[in-house]
PDB file of N, CA and C in Angstrom:
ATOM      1  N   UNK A   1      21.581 -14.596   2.671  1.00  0.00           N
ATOM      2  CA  UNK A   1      22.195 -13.423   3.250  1.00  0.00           C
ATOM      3  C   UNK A   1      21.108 -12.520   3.828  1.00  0.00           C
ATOM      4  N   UNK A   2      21.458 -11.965   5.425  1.00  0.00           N
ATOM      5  CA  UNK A   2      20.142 -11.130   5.860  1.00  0.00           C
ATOM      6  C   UNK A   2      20.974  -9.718   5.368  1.00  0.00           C
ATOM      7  N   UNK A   3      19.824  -9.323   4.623  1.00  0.00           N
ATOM      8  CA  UNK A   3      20.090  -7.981   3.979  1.00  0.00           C
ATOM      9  C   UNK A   3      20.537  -6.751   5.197  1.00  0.00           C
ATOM     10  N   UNK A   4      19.825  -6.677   6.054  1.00  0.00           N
ATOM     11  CA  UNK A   4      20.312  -5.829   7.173  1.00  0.00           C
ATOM     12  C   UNK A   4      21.386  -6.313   8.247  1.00  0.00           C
ATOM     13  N   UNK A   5      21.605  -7.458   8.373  1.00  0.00           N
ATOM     14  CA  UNK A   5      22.542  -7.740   9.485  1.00  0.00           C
ATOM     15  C   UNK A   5      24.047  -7.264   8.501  1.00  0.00           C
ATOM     16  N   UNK A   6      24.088  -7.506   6.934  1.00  0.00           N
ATOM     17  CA  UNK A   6      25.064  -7.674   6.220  1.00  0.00           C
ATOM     18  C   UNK A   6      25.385  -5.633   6.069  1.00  0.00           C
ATOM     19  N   UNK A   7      24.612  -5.330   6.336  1.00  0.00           N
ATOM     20  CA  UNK A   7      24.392  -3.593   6.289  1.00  0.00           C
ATOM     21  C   UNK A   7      25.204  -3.355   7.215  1.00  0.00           C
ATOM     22  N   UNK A   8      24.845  -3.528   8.467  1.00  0.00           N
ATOM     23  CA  UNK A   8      25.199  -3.183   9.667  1.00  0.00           C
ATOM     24  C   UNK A   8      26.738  -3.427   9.978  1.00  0.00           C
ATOM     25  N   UNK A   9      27.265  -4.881   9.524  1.00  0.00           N
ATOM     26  CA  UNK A   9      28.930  -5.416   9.226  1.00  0.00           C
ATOM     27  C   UNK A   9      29.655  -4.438   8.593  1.00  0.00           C
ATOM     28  N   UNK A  10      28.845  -3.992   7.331  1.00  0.00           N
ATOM     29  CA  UNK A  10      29.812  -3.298   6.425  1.00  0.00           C
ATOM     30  C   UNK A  10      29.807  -1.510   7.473  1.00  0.00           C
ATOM     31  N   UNK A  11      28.744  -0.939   7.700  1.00  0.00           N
ATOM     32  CA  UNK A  11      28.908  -0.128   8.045  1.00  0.00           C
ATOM     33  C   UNK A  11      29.762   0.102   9.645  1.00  0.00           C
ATOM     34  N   UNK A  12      29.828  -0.622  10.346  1.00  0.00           N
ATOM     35  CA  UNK A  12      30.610  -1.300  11.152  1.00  0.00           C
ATOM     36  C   UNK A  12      32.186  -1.174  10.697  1.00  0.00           C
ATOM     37  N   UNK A  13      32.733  -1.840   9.669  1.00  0.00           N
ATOM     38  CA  UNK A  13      33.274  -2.104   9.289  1.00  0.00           C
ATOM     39  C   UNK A  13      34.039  -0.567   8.897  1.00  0.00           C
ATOM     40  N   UNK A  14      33.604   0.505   8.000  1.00  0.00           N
ATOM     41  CA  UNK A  14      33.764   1.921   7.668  1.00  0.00           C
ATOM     42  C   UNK A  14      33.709   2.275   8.701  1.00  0.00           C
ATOM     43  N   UNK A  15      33.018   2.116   9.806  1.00  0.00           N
ATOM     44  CA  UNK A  15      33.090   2.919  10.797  1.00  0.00           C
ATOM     45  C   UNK A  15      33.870   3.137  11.528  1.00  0.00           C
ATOM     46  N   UNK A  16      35.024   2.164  11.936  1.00  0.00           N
ATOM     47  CA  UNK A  16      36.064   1.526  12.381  1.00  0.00           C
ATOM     48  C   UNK A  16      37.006   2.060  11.410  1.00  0.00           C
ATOM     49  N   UNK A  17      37.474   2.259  10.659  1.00  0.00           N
ATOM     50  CA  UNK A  17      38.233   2.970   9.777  1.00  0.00           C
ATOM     51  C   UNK A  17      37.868   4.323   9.221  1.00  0.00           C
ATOM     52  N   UNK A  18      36.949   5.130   9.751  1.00  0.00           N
ATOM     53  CA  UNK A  18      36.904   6.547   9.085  1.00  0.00           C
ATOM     54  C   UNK A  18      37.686   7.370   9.898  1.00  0.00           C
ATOM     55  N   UNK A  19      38.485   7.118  11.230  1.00  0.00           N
ATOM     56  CA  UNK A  19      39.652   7.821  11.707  1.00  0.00           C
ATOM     57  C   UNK A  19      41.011   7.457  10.845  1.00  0.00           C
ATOM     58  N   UNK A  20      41.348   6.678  10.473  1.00  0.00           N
ATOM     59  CA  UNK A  20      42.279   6.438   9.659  1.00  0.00           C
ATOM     60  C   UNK A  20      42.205   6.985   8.193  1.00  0.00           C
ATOM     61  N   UNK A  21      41.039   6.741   7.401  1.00  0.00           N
ATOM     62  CA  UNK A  21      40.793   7.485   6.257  1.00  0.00           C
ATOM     63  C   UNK A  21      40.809   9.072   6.796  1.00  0.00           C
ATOM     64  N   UNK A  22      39.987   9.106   7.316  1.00  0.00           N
ATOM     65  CA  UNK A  22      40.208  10.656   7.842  1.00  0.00           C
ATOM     66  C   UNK A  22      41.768  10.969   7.501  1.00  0.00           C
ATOM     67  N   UNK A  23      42.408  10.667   8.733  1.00  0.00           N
ATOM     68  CA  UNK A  23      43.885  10.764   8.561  1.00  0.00           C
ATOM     69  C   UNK A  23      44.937  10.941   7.308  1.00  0.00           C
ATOM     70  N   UNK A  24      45.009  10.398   6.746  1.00  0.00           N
ATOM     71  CA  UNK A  24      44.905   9.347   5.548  1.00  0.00           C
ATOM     72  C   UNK A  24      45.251  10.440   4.147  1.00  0.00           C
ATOM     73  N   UNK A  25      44.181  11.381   4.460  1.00  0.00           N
ATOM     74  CA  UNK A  25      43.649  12.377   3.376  1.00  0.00           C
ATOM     75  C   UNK A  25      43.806  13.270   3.918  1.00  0.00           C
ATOM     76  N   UNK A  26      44.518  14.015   5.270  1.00  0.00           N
ATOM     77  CA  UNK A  26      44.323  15.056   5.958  1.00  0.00           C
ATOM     78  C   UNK A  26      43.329  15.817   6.071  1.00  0.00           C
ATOM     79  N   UNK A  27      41.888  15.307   6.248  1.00  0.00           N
ATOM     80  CA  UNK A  27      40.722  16.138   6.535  1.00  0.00           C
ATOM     81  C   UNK A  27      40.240  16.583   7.481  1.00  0.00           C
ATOM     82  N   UNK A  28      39.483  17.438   7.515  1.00  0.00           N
ATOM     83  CA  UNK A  28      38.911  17.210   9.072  1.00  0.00           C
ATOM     84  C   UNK A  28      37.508  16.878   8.948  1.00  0.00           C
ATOM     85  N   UNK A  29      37.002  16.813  10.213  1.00  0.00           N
ATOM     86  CA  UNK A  29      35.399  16.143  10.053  1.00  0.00           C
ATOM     87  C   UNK A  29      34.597  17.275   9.702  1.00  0.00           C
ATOM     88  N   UNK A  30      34.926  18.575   9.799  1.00  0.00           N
ATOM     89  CA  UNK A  30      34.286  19.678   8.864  1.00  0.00           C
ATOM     90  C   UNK A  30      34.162  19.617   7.477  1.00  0.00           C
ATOM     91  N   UNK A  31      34.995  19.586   6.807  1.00  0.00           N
ATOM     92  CA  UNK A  31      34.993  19.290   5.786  1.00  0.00           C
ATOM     93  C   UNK A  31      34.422  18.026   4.953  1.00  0.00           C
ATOM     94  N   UNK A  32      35.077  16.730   5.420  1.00  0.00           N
ATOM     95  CA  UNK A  32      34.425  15.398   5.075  1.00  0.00           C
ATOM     96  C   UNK A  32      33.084  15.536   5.318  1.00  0.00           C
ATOM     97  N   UNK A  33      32.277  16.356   6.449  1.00  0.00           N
ATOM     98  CA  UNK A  33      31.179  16.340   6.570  1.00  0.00           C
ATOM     99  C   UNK A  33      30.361  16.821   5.529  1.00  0.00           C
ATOM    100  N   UNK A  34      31.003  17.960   5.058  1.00  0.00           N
ATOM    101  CA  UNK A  34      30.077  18.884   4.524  1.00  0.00           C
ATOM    102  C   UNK A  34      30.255  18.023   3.221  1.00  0.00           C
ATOM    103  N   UNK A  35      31.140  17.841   2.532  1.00  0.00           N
ATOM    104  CA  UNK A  35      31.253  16.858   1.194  1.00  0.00           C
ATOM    105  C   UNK A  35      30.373  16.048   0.853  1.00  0.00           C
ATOM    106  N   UNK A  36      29.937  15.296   2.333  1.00  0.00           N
ATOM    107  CA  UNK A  36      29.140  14.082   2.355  1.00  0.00           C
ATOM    108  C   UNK A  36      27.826  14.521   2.407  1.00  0.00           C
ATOM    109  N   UNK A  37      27.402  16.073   2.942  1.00  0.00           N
ATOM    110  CA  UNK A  37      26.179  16.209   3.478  1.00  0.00           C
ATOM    111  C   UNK A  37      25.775  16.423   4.557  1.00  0.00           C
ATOM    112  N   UNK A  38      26.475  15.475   4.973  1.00  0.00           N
ATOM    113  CA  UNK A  38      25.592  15.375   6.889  1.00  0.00           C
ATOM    114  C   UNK A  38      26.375  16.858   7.714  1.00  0.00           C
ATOM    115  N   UNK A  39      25.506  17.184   9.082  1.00  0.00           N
ATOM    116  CA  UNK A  39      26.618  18.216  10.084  1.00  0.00           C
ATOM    117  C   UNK A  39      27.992  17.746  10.562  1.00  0.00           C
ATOM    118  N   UNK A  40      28.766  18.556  10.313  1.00  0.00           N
ATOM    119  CA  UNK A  40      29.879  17.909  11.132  1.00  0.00           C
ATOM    120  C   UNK A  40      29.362  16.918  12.742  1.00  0.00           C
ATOM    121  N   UNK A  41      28.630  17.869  13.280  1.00  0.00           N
ATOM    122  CA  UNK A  41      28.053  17.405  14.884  1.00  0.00           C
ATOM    123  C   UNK A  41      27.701  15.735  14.174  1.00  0.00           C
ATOM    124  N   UNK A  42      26.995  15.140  13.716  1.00  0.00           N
ATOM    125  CA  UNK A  42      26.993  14.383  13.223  1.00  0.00           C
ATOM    126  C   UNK A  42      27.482  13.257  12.438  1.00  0.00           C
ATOM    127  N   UNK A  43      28.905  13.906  11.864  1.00  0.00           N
ATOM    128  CA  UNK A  43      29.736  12.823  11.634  1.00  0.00           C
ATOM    129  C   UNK A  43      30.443  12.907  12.713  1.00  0.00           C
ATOM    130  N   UNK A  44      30.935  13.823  13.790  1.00  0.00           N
ATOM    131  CA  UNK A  44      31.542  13.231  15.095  1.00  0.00           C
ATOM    132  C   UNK A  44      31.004  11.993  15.201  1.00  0.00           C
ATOM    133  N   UNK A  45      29.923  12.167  15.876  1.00  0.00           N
ATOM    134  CA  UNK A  45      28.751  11.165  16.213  1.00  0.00           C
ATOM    135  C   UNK A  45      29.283   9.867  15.813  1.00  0.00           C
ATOM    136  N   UNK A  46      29.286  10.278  14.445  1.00  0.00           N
ATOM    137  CA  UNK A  46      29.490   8.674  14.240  1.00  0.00           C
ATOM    138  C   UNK A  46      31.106   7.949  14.305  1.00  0.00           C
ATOM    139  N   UNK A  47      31.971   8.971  13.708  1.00  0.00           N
ATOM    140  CA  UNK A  47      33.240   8.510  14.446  1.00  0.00           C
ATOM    141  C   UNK A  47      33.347   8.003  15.444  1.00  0.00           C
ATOM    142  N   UNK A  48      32.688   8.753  16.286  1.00  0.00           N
ATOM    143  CA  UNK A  48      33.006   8.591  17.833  1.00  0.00           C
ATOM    144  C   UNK A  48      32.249   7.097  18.365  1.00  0.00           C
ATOM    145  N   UNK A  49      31.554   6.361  17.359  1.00  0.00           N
ATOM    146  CA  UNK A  49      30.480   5.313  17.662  1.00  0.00           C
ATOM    147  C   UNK A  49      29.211   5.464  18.895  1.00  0.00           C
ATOM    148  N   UNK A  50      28.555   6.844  18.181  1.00  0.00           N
ATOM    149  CA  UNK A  50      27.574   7.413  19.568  1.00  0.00           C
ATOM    150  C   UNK A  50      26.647   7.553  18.835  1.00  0.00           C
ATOM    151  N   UNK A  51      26.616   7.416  17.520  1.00  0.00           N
ATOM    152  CA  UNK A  51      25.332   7.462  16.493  1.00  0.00           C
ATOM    153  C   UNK A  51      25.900   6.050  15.442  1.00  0.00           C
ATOM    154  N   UNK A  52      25.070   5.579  14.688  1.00  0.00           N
ATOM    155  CA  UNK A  52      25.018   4.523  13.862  1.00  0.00           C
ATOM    156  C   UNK A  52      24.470   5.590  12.532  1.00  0.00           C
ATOM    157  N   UNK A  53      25.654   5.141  11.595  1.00  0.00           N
ATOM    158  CA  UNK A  53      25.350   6.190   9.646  1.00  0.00           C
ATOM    159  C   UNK A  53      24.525   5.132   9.494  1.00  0.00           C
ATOM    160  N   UNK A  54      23.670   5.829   8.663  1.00  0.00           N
ATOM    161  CA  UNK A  54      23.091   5.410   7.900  1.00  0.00           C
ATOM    162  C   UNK A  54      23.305   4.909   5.987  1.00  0.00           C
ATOM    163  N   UNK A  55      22.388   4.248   6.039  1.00  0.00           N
ATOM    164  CA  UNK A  55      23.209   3.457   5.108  1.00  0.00           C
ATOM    165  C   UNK A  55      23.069   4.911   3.923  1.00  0.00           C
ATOM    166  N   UNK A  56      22.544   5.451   3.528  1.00  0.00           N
ATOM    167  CA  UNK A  56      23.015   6.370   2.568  1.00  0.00           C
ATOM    168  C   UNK A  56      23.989   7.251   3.232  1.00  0.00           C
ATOM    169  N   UNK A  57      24.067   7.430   4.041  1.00  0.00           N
ATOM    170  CA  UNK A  57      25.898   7.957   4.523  1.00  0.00           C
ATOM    171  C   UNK A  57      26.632   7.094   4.380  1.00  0.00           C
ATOM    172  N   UNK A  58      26.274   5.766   4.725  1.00  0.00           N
ATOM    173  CA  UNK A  58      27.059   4.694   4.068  1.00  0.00           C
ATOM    174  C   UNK A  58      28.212   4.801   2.591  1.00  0.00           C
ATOM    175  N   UNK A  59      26.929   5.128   2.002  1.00  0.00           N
ATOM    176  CA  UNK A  59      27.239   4.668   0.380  1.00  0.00           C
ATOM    177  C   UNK A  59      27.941   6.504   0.343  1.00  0.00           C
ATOM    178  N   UNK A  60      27.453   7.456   0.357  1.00  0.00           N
ATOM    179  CA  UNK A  60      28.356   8.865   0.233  1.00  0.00           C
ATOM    180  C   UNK A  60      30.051   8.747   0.846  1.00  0.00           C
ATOM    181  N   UNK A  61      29.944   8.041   1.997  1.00  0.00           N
ATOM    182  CA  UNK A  61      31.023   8.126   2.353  1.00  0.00           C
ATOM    183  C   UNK A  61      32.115   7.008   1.701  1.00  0.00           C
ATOM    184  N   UNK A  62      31.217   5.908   0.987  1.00  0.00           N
ATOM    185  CA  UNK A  62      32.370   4.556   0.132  1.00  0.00           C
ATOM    186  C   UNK A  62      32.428   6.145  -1.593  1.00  0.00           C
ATOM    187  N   UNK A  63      31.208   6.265  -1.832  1.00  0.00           N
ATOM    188  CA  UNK A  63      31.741   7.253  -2.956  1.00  0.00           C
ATOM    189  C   UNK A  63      32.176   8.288  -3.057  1.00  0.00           C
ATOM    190  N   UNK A  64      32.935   9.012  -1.298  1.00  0.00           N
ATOM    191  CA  UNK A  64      33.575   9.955  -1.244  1.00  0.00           C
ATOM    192  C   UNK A  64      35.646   9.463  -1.473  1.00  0.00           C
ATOM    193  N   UNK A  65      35.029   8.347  -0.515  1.00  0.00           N
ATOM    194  CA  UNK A  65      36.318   7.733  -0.444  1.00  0.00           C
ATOM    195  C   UNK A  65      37.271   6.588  -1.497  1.00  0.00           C
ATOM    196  N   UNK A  66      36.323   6.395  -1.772  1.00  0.00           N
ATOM    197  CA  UNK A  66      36.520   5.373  -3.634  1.00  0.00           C
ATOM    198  C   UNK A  66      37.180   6.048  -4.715  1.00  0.00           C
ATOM    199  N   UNK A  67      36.908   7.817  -4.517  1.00  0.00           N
ATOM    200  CA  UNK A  67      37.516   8.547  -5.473  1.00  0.00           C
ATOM    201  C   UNK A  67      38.774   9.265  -4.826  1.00  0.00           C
ATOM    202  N   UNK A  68      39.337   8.531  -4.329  1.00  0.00           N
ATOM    203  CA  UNK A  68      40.707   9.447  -3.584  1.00  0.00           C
ATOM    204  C   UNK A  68      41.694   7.950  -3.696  1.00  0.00           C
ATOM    205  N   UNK A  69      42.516   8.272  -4.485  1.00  0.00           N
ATOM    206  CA  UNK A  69      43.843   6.752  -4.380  1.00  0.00           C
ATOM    207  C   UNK A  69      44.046   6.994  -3.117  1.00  0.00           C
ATOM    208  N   UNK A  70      44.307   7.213  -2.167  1.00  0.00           N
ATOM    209  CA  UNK A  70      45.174   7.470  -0.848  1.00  0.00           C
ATOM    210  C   UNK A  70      44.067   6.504   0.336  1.00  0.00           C
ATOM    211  N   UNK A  71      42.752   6.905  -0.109  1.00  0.00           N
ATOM    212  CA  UNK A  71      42.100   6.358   0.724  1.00  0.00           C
ATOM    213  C   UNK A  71      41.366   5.015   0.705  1.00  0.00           C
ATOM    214  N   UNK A  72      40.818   4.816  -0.850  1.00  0.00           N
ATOM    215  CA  UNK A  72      40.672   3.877  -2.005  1.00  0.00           C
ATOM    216  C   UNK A  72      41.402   2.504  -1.542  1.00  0.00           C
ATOM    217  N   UNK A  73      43.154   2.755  -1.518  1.00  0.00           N
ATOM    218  CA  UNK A  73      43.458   1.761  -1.032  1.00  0.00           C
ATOM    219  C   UNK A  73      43.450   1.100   0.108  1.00  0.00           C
ATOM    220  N   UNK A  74      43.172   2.180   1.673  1.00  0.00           N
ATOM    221  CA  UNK A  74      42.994   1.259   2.907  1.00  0.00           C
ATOM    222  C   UNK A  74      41.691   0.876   2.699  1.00  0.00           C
ATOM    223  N   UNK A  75      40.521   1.288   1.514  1.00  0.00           N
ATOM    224  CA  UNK A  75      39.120   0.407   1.940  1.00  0.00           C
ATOM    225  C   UNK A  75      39.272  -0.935   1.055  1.00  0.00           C
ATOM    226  N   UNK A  76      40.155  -1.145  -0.322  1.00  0.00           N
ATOM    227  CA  UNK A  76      40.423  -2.532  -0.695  1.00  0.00           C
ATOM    228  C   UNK A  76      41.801  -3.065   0.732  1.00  0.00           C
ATOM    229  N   UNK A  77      42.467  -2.563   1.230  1.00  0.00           N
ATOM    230  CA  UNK A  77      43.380  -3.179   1.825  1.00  0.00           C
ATOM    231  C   UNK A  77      42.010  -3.947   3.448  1.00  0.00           C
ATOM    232  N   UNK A  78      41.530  -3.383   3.857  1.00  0.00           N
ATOM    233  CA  UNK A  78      40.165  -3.759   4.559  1.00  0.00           C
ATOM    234  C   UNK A  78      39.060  -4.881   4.191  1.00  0.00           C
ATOM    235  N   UNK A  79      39.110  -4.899   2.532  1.00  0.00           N
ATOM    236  CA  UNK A  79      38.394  -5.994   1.952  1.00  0.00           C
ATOM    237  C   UNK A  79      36.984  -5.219   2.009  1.00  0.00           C
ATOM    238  N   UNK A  80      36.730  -3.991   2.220  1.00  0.00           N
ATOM    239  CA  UNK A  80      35.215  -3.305   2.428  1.00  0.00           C
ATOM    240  C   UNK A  80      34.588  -3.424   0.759  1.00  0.00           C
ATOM    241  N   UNK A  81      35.568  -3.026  -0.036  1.00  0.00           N
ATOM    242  CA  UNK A  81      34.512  -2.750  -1.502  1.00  0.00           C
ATOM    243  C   UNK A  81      34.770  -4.274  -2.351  1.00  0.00           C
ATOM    244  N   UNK A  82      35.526  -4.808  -1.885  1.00  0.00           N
ATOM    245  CA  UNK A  82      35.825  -6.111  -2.307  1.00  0.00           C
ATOM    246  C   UNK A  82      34.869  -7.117  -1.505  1.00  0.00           C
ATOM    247  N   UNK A  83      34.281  -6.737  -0.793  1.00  0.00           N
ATOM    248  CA  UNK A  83      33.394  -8.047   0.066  1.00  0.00           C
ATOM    249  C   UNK A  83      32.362  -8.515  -1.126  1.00  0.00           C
ATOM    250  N   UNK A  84      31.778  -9.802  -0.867  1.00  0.00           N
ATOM    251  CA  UNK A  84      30.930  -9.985  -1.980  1.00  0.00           C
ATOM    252  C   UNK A  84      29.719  -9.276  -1.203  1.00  0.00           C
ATOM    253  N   UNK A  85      29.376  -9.123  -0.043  1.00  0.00           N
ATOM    254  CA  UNK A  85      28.106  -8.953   0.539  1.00  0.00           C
ATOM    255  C   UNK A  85      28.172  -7.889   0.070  1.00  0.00           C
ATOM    256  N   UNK A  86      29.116  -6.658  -0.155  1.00  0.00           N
ATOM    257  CA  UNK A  86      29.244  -5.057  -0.092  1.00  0.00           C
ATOM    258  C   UNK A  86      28.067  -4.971  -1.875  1.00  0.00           C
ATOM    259  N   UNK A  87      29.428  -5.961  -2.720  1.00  0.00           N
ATOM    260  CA  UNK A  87      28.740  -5.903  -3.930  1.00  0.00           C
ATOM    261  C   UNK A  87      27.466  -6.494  -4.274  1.00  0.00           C
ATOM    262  N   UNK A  88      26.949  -7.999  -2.956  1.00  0.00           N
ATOM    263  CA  UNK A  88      25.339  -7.897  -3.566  1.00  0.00           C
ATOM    264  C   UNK A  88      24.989  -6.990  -3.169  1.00  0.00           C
ATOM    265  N   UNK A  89      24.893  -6.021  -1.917  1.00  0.00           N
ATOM    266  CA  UNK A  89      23.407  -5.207  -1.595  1.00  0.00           C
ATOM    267  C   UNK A  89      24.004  -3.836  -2.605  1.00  0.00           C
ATOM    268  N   UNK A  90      25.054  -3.691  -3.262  1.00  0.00           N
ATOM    269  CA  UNK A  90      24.845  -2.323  -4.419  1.00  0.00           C
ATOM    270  C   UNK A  90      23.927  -2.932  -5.228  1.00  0.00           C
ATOM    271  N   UNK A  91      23.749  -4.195  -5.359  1.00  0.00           N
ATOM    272  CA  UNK A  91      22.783  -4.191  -6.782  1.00  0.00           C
ATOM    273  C   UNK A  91      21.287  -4.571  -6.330  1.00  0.00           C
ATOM    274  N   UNK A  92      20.821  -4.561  -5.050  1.00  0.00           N
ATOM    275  CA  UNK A  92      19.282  -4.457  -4.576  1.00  0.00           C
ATOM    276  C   UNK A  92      18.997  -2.900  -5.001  1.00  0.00           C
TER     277      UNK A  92
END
């Protein structure tokens, strides 16, 4: 498994679904932003696929969203926290 190409899938993968989670939970990107850390200007960005998260936005945004049932279930209904690749690179 290439450790970074398998990065890039998964985050890919969230990235493509953080308008729907968004949704989902009724947030806005103000808020989700600030939760997570990053500027809002910045999670546009990445919604919008005009910036690439990084993988520790990565992981803030699976452990923002892991703790909400509502949202929890479109990332197992996606197969994102269920992938085996997701679960080897948590344990590098």
């Amino acid at each position: 498994m290439n450790y970074y190409n398998e990065q890039d899938r998964l985050i890919a993968l969230l990235t493509d679904e953080l308008p729907v989670l968004r949704a989902r939970l009724k947030i806005s990107q103000d808020e989700l932003s600030r939760r997570i850390g990053i500027s809002r200007q910045t999670y546009s960005l990445i919604e919008t696929k005009k910036q690439k998260m990084t993988w520790v936005t990565f992981m803030a945004m699976i452990a923002f969203f892991e703790n909400n049932k509502k949202s929890k279930e479109i990332l197992q209904y996606v197969g994102l926290t269920s992938d085996d690749a997701f679960k080897a690179l948590l344990q590098k």
